[in-house]
C-alpha atoms as a PDB file:
ATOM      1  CA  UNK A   1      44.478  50.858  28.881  1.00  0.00           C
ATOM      2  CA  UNK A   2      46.799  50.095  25.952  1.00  0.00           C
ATOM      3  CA  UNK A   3      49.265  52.353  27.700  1.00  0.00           C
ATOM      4  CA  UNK A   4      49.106  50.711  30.725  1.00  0.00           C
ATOM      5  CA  UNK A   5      49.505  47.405  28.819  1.00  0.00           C
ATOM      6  CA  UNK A   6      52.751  48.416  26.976  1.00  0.00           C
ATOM      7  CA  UNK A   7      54.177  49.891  29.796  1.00  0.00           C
ATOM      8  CA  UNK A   8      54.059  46.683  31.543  1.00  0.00           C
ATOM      9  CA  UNK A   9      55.435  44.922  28.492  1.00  0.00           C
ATOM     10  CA  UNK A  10      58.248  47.084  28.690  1.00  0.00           C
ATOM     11  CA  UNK A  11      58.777  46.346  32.453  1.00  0.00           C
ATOM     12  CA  UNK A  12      59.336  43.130  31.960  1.00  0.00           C
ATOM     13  CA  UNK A  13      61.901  43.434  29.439  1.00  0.00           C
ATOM     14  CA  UNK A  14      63.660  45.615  31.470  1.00  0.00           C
ATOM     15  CA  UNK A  15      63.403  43.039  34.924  1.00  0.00           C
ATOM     16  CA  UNK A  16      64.252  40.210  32.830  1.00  0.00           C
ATOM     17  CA  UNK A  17      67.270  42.053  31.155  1.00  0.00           C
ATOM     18  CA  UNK A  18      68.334  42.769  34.723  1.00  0.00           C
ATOM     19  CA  UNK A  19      68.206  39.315  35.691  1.00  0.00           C
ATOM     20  CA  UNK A  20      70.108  38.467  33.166  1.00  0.00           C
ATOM     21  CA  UNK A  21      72.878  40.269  33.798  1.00  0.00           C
ATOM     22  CA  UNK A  22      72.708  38.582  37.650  1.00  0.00           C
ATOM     23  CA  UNK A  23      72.707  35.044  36.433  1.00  0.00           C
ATOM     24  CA  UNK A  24      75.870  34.996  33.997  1.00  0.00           C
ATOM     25  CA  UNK A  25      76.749  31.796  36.017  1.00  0.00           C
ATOM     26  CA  UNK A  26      73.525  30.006  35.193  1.00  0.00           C
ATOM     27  CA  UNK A  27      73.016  28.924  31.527  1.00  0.00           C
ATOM     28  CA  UNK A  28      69.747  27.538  32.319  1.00  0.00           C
ATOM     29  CA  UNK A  29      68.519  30.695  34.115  1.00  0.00           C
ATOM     30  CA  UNK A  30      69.498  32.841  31.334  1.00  0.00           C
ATOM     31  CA  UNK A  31      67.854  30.539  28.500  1.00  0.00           C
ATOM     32  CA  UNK A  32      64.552  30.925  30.746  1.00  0.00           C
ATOM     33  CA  UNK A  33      64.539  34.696  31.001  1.00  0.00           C
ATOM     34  CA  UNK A  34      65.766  35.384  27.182  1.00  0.00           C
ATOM     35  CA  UNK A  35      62.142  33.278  26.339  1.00  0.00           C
ATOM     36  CA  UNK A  36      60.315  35.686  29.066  1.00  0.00           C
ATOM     37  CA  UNK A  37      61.682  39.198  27.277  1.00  0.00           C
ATOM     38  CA  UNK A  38      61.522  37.547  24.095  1.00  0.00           C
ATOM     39  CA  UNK A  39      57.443  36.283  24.734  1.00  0.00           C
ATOM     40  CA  UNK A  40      57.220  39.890  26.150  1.00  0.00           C
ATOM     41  CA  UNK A  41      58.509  41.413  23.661  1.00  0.00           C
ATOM     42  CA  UNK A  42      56.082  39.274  20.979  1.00  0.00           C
ATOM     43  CA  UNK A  43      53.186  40.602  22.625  1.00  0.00           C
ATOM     44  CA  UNK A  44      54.235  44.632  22.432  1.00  0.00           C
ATOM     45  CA  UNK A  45      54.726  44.214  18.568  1.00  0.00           C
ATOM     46  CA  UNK A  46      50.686  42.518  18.828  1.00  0.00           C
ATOM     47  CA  UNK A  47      50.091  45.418  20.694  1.00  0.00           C
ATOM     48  CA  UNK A  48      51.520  48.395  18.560  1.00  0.00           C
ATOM     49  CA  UNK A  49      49.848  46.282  16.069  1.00  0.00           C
ATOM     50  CA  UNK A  50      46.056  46.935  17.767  1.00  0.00           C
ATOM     51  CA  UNK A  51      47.525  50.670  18.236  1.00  0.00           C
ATOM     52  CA  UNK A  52      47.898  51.051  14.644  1.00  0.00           C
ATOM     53  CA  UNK A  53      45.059  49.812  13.523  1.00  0.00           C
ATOM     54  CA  UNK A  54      43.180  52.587  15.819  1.00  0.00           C
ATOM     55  CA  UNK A  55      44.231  55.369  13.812  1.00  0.00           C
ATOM     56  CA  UNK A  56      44.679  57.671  16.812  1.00  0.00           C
ATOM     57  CA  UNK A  57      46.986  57.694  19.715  1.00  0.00           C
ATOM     58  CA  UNK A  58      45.713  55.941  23.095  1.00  0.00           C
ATOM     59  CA  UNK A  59      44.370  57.762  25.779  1.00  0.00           C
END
């Protein structure tokens, strides 16, 4: 489950990274998806965070 869950996390990063690079023309477009990889990004580190405090690597 947790791997499922950061693998998402990381999908979105990567999407919204891509859009990014798509929308150079559009400030407000940009501003929008640097909050979405930056919110997704916020919830990997709570994440690793419940990953380290199993002590042992998900399944």
């Amino acid at each position: 489950m947790l791997i499922h869950d950061f693998r998402n996390l990381l999908a979105v990063i990567v999407n919204y990274s891509e859009l990014i690079g798509e929308e150079l023309n559009d400030p407000e477009a940009i501003r929008a998806d640097i909050a979405e990889v930056k919110a997704a990004a916020e919830r990997a580190i709570v994440l690793t965070e419940k990953l380290s405090r199993t002590g042992r690597p998900p399944a």
